[in-house]
N, C-alpha and C. Protein backbone atom coordinates (compact mmCIF):
# COMPACT_ATOMS: atom_id res chain seq x y z
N UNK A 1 -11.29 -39.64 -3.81
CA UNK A 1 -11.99 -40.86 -4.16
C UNK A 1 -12.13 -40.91 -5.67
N UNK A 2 -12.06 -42.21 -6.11
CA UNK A 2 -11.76 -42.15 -7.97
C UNK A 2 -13.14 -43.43 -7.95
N UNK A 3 -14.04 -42.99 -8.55
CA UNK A 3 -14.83 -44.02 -9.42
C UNK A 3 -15.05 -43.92 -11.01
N UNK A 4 -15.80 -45.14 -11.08
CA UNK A 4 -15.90 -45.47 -12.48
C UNK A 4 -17.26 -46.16 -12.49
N UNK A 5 -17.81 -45.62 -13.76
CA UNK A 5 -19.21 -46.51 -13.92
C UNK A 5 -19.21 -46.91 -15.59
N UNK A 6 -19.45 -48.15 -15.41
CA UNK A 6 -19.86 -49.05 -16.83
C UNK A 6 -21.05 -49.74 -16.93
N UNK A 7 -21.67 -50.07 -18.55
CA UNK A 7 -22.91 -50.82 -18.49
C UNK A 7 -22.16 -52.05 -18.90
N UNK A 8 -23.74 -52.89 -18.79
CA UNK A 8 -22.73 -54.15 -18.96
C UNK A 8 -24.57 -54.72 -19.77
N UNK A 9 -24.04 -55.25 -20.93
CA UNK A 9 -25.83 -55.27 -21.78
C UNK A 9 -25.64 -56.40 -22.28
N UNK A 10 -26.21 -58.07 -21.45
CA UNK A 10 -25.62 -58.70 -21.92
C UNK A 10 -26.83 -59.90 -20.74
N UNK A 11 -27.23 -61.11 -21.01
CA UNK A 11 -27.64 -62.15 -20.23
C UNK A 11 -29.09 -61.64 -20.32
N UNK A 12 -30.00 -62.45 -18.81
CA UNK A 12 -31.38 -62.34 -19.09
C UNK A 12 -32.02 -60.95 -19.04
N UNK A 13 -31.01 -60.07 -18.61
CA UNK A 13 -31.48 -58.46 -18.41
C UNK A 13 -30.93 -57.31 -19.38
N UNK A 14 -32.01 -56.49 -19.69
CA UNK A 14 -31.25 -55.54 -20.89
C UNK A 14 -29.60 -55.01 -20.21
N UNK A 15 -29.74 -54.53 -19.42
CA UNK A 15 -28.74 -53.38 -18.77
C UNK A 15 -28.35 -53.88 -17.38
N UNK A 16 -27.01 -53.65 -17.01
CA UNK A 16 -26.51 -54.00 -15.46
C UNK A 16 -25.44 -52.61 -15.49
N UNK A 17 -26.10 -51.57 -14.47
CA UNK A 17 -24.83 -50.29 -14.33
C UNK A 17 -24.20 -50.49 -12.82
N UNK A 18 -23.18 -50.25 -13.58
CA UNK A 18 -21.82 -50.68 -12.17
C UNK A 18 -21.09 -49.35 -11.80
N UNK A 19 -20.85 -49.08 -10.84
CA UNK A 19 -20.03 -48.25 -10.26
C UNK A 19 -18.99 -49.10 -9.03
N UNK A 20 -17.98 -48.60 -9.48
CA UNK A 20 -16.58 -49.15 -8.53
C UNK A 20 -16.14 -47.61 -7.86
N UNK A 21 -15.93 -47.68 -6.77
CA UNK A 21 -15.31 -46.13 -5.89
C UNK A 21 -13.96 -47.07 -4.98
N UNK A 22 -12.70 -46.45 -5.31
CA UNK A 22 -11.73 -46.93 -4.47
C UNK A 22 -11.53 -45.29 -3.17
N UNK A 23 -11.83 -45.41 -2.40
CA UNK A 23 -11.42 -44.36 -1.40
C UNK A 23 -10.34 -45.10 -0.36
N UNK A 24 -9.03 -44.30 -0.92
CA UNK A 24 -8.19 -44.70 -0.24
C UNK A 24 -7.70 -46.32 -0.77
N UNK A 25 -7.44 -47.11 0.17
CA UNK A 25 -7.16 -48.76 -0.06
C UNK A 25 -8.46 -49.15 0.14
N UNK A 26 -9.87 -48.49 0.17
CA UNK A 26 -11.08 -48.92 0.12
C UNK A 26 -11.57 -49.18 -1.26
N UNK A 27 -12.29 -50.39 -1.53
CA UNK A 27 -12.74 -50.29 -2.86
C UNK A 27 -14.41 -51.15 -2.39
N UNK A 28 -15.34 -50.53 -3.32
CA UNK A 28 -16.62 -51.34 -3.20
C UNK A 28 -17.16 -50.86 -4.42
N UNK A 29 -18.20 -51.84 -4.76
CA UNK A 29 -19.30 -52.02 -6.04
C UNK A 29 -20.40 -51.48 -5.66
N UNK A 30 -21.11 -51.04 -6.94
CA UNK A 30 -22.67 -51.26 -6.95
C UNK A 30 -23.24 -51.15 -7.90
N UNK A 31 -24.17 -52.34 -7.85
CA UNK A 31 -24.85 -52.66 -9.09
C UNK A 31 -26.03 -52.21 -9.06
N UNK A 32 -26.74 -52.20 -10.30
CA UNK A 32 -28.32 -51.53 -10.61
C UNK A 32 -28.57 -52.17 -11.90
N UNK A 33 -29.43 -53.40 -11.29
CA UNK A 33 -29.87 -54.03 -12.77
C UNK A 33 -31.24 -53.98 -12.66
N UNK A 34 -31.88 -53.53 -14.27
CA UNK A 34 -32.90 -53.71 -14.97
C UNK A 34 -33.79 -54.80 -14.97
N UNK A 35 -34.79 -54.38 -14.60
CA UNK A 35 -35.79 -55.19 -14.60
C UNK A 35 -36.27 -55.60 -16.28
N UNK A 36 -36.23 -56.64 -17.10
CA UNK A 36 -36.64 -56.86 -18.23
C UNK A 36 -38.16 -55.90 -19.21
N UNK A 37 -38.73 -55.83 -17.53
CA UNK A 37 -39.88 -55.06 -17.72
C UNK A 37 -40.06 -53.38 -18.29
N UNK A 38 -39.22 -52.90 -17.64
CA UNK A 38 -39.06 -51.48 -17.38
C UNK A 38 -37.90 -51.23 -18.41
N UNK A 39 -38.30 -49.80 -18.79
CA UNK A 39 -37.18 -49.02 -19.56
C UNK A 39 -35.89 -48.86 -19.06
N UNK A 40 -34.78 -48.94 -19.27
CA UNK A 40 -33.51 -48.76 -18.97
C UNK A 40 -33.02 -47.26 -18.82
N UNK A 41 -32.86 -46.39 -18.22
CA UNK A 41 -32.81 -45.25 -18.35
C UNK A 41 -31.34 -44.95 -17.26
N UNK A 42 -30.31 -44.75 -18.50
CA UNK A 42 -29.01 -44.74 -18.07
C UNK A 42 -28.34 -43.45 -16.82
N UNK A 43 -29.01 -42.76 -16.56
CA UNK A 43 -28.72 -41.83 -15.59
C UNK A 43 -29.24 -42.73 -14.24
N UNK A 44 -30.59 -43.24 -14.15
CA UNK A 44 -31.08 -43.43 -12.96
C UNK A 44 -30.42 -45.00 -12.34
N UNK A 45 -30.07 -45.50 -13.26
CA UNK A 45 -28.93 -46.89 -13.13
C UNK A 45 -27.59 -46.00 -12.25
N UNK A 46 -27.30 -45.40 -13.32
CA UNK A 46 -26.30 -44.94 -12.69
C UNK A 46 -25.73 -44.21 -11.12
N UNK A 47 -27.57 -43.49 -10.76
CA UNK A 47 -27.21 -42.97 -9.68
C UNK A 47 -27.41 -43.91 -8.74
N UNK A 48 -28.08 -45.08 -8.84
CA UNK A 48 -28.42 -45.71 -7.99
C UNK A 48 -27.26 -47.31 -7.98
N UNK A 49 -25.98 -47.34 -8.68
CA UNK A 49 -25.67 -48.12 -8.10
C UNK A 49 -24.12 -47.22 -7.67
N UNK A 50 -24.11 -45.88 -7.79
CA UNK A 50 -23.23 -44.66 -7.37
C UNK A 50 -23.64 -45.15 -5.43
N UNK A 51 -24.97 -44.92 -5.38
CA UNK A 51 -25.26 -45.06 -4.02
C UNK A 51 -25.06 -46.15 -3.23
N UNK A 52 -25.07 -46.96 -4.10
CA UNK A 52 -25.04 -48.87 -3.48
C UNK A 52 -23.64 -48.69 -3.38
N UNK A 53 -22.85 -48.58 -4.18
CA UNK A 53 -21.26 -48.42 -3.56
C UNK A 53 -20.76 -47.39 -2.58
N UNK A 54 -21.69 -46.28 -2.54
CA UNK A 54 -21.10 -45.55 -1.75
C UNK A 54 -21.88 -46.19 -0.32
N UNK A 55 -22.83 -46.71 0.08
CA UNK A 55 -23.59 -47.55 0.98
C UNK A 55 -22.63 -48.65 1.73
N UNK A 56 -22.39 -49.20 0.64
CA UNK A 56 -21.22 -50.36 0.89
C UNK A 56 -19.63 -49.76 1.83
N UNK A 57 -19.27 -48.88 1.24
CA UNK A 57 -18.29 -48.35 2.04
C UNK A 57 -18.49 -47.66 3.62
N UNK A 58 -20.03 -47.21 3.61
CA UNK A 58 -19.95 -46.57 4.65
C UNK A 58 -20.22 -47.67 5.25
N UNK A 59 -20.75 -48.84 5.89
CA UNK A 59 -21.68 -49.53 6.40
C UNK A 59 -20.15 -51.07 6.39
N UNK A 60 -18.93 -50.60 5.56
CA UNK A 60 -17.71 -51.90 4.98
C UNK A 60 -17.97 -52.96 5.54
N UNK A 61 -18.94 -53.25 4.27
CA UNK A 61 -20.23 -54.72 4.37
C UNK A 61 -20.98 -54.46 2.94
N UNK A 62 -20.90 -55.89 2.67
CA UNK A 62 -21.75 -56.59 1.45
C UNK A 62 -22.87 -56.50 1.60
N UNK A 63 -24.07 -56.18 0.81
CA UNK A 63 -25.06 -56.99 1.01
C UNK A 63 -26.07 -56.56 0.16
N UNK A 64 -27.37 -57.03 0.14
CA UNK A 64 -28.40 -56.77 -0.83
C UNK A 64 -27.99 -57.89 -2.34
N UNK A 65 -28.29 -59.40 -1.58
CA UNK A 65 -27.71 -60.42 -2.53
C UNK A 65 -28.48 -60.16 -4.16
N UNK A 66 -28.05 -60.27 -4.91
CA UNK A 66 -28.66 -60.57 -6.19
C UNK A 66 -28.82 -61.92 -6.38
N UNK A 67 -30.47 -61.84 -6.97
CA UNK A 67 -31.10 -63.38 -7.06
C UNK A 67 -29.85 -64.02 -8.19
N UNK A 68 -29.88 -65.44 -7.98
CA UNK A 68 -28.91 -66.04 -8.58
C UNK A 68 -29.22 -66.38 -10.08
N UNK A 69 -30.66 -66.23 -10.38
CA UNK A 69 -31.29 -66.10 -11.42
C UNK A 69 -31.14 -65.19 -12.24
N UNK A 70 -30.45 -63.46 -12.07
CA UNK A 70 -30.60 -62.47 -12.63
C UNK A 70 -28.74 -62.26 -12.34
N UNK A 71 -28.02 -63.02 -12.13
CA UNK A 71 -26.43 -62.45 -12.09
C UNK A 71 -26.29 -62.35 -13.18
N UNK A 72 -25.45 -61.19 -13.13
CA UNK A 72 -24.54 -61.07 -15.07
C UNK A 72 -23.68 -61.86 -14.84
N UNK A 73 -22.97 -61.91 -13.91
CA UNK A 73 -21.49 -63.10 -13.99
C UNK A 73 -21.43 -63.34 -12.16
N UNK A 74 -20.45 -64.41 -12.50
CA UNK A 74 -19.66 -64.51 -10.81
C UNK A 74 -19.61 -63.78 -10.03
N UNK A 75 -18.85 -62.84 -10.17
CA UNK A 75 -18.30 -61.92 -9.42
C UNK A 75 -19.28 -60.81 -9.26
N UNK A 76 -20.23 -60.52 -9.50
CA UNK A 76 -21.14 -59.76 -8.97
C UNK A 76 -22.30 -60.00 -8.48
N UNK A 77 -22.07 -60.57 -7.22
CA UNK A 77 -23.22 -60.87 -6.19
C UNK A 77 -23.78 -60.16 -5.24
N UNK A 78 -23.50 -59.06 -5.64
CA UNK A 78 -24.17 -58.19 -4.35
C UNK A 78 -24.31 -57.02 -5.03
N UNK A 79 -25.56 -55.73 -4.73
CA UNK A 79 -25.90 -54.79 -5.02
C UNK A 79 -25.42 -53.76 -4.59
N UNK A 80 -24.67 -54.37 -2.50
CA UNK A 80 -23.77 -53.13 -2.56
C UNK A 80 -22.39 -54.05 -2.09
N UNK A 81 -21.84 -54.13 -2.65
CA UNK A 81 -20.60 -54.79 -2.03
C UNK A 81 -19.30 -53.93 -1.52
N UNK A 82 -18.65 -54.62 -0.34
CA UNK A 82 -17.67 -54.45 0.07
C UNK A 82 -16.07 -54.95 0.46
N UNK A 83 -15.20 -54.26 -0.20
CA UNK A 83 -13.87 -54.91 -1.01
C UNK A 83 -14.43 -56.14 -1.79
N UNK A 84 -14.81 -56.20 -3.07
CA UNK A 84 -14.89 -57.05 -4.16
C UNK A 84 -13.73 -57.60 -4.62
N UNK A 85 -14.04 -58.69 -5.45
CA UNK A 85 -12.73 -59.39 -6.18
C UNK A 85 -13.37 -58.27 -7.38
N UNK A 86 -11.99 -57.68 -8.07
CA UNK A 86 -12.48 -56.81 -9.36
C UNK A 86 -12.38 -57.99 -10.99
N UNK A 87 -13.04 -56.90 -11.66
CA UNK A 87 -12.98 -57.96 -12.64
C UNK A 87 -11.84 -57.29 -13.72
N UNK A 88 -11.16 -58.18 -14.72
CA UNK A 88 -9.98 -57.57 -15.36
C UNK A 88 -10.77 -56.06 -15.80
N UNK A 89 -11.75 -55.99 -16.47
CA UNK A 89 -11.86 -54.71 -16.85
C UNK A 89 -11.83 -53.67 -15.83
N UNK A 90 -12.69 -54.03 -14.56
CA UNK A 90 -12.46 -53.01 -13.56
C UNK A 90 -10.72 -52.61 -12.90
N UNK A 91 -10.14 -53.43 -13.28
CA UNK A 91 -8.78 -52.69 -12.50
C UNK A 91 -8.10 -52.40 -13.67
N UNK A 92 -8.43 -52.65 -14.93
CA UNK A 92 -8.10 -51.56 -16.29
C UNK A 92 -8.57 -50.51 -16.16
N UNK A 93 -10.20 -49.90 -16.19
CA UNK A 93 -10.06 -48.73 -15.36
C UNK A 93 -10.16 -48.37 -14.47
N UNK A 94 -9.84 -48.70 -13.93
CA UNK A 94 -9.31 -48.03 -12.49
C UNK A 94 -7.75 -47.79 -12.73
N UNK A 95 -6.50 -48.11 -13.01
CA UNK A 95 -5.56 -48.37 -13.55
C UNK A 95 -5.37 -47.12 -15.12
N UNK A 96 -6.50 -46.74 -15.73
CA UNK A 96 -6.53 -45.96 -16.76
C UNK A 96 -5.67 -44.72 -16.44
N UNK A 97 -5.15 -44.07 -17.12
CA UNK A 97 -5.06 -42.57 -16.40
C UNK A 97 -5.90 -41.47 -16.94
N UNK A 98 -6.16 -40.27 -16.30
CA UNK A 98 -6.83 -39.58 -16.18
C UNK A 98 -6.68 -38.55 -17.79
N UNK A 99 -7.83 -38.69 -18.59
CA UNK A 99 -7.93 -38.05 -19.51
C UNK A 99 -7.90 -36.29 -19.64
N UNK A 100 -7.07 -35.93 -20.30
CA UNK A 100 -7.58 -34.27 -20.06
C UNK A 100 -8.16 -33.46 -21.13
């Protein structure tokens, strides 16, 4: 299984952390966005949208909508999604090769 996690710091919320996991011809998201309120604290983003994608795959089903008020963009409407449309950057890395 190959994932990837990026921030994305940008619209009405400080921070949006993404994790993409392709297992196999499986691919799913998960997002973990910041509450405006609260500190951003880049590990716990991270593990928690690690889990929303890995959620999404086991369960291969969307869901946990994001209010339409707090989207970073289009294409990420769901907290745990399953097979997503990717966005150009996500199938750049994913597509990256493996650094050594």
């Amino acid at each position: 299984m190959k994932s990837i996690n990026y921030y994305i710091r940008e619209g009405k919320h400080p921070v949006t952390a993404v994790t993409v996991y392709k297992q196999d011809e499986l691919i799913s998201r998960g997002v973990a966005v910041c509450n405006k309120c609260d500190q951003f604290i880049k590990s716990v983003g991270r593990d928690l949208s690690k889990l929303r994608a890995a959620k999404a795959i086991s369960k291969e089903k969307s869901f946990g909508k994001i209010r339409q008020n707090i989207l970073v963009d289009k294409l990420h409407k769901y907290k745990c999604e399953f097979m997503p449309e990717l966005t150009d950057y996500e199938i750049e890395l994913l597509t990256e090769p493996v650094k050594k």
